[in-house]
Each structure stands twice: as C-alpha cells, then as structure tokens.
N, C-alpha and C. Protein backbone atom coordinates (compact mmCIF):
# COMPACT_ATOMS: atom_id res chain seq x y z
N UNK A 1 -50.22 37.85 -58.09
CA UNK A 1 -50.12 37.50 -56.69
C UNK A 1 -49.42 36.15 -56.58
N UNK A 2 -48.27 36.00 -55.82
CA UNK A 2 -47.75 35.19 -55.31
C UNK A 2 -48.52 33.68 -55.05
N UNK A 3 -48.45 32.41 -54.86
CA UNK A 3 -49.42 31.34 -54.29
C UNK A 3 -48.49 30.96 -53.09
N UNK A 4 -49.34 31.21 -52.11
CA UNK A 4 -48.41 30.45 -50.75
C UNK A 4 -48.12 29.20 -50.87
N UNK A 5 -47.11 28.94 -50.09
CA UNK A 5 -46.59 27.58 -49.52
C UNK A 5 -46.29 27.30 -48.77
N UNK A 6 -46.92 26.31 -47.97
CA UNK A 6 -47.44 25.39 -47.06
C UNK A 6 -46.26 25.44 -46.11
N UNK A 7 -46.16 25.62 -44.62
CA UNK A 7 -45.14 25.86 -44.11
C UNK A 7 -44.37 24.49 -43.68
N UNK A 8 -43.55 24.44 -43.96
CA UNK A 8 -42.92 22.91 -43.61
C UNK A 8 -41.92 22.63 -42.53
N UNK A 9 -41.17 23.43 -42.07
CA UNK A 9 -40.47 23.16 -41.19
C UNK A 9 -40.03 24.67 -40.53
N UNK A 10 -39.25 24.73 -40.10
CA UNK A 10 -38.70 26.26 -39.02
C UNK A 10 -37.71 26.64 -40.03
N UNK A 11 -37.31 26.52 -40.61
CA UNK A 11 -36.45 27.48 -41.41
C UNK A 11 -37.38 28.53 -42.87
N UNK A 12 -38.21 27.77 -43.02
CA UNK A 12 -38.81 28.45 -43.88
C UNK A 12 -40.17 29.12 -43.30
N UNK A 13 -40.71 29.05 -41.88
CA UNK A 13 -41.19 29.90 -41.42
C UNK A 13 -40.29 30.94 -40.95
N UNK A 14 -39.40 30.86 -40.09
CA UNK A 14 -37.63 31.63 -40.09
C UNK A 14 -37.91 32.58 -41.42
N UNK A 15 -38.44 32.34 -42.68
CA UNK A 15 -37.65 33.17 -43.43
C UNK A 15 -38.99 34.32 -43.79
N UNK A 16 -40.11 33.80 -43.21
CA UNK A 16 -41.25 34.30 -43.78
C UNK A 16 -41.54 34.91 -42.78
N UNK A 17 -41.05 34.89 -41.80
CA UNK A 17 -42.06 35.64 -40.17
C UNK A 17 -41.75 37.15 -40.46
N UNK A 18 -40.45 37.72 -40.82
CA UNK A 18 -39.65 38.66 -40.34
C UNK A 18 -40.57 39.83 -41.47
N UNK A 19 -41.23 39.15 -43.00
CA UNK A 19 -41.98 39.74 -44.19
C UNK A 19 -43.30 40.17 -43.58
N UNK A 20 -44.11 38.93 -42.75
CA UNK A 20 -45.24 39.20 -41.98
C UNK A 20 -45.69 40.83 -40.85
N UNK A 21 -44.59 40.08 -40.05
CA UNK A 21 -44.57 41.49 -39.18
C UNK A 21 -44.37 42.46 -39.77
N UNK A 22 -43.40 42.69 -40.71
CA UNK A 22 -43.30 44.42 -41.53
C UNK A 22 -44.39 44.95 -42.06
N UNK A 23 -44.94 43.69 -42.99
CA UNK A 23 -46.24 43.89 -43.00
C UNK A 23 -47.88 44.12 -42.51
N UNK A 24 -47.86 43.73 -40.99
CA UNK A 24 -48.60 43.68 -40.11
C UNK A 24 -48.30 45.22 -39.53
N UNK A 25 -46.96 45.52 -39.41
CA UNK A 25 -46.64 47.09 -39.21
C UNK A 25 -47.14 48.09 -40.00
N UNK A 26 -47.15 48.13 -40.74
CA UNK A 26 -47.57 48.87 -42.58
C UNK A 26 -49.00 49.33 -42.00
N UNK A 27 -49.45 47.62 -41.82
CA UNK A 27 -51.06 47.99 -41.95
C UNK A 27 -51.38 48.48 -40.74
N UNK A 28 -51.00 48.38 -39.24
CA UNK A 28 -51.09 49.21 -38.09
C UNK A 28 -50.63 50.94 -38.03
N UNK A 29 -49.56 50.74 -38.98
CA UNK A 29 -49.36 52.47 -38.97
C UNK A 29 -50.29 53.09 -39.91
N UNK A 30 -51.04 52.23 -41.07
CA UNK A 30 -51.95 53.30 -41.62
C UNK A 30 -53.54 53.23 -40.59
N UNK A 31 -53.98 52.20 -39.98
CA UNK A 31 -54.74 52.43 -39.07
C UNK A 31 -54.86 53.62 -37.92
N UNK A 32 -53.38 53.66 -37.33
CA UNK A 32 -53.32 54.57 -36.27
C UNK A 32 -53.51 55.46 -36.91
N UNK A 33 -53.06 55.96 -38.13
CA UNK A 33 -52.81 57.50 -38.33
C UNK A 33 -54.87 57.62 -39.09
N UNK A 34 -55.14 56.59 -39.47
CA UNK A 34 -56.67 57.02 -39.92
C UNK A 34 -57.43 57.29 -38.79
N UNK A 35 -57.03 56.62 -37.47
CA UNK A 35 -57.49 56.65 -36.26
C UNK A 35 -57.28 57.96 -35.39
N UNK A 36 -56.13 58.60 -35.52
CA UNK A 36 -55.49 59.91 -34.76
C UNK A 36 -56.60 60.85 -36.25
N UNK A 37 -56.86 60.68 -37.24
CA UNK A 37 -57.61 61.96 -37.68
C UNK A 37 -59.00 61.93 -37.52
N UNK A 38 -59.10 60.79 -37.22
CA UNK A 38 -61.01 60.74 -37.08
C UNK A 38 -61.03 61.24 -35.60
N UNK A 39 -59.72 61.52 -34.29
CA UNK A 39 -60.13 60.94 -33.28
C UNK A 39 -60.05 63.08 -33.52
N UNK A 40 -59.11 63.61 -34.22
CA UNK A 40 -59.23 65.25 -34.27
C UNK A 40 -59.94 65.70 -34.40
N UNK A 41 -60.88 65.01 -35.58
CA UNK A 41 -62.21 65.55 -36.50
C UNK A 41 -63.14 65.52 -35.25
N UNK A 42 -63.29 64.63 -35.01
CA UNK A 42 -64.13 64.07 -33.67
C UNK A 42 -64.17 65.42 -32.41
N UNK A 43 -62.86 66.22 -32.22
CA UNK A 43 -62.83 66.71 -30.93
C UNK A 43 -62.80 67.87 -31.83
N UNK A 44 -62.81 68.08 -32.83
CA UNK A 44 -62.95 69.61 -33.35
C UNK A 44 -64.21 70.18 -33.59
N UNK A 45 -65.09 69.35 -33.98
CA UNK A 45 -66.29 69.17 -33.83
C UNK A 45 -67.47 69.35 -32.37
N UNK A 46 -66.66 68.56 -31.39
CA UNK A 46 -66.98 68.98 -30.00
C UNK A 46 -66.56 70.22 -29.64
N UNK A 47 -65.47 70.54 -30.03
CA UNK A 47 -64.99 71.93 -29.53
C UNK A 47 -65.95 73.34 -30.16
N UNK A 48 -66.51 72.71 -31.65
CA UNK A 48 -66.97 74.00 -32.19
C UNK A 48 -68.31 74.02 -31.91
N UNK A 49 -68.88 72.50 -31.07
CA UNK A 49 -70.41 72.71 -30.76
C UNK A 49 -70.42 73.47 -29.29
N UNK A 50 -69.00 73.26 -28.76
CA UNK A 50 -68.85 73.83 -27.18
C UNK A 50 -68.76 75.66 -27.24
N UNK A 51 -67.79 75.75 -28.11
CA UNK A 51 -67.81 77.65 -28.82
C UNK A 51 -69.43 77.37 -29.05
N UNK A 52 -69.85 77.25 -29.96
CA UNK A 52 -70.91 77.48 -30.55
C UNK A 52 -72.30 77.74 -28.95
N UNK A 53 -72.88 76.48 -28.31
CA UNK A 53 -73.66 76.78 -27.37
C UNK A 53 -72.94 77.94 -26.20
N UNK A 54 -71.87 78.00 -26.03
CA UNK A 54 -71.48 79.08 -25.54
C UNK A 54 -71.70 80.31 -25.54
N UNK A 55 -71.54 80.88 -27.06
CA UNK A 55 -71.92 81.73 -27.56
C UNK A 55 -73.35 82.27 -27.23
N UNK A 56 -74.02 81.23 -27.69
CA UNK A 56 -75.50 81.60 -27.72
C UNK A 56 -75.76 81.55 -26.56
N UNK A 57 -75.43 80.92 -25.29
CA UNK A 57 -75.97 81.18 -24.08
C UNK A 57 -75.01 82.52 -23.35
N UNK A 58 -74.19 83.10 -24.00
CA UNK A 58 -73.81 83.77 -23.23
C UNK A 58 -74.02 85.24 -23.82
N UNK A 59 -74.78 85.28 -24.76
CA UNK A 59 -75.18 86.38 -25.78
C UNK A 59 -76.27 86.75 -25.78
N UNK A 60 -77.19 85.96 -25.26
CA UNK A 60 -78.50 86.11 -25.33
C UNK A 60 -78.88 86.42 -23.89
C-alpha cells in the first residue's frame, strides 16, 4: 500500500482529485448494483407471499 502525502498546494491535489472520484465511482457502482439485488430479492419474496396467501384464500 502506497503512504499518502500530505496535500500541499493545488496542483498536486489537481492531480489526485480526478483518482478519488473514479474511485468513489467503483465503490458506488458496486453498492447500487448490491442494492438493485437485495431491492429484487426483497419484492420477489413479497410477490411469492402475495401468490402464496392468495392461493390459500382463494382455494379454500
């Protein structure tokens, strides 16, 4: 691992911002996409308890 250094003036934050954000991107696109499958799992689950009491109330 790299050791940071201390930001000293605008050119060398200039050179470091542009690494940050790509990286801040990275870690937002694997969030969303862990987020869009929990949010499926989540409604597939509702959907099969909604079939499911359906069933039984409309069968019985």
């Amino acid at each position: 691992m790299r050791k940071l250094q201390p930001i000293t003036d605008n050119h060398s934050a200039r050179e470091l911002l542009p690494n940050d954000i790509f990286q801040l991107g990275q870690v937002l696109k694997r969030k969303y996409t862990l987020l869009k499958y929990a949010y499926n799992f989540a409604a597939a689950g509702i959907l099969t308890g909604v079939i499911s009491i359906s069933f039984r109330f409309f069968l019985n």
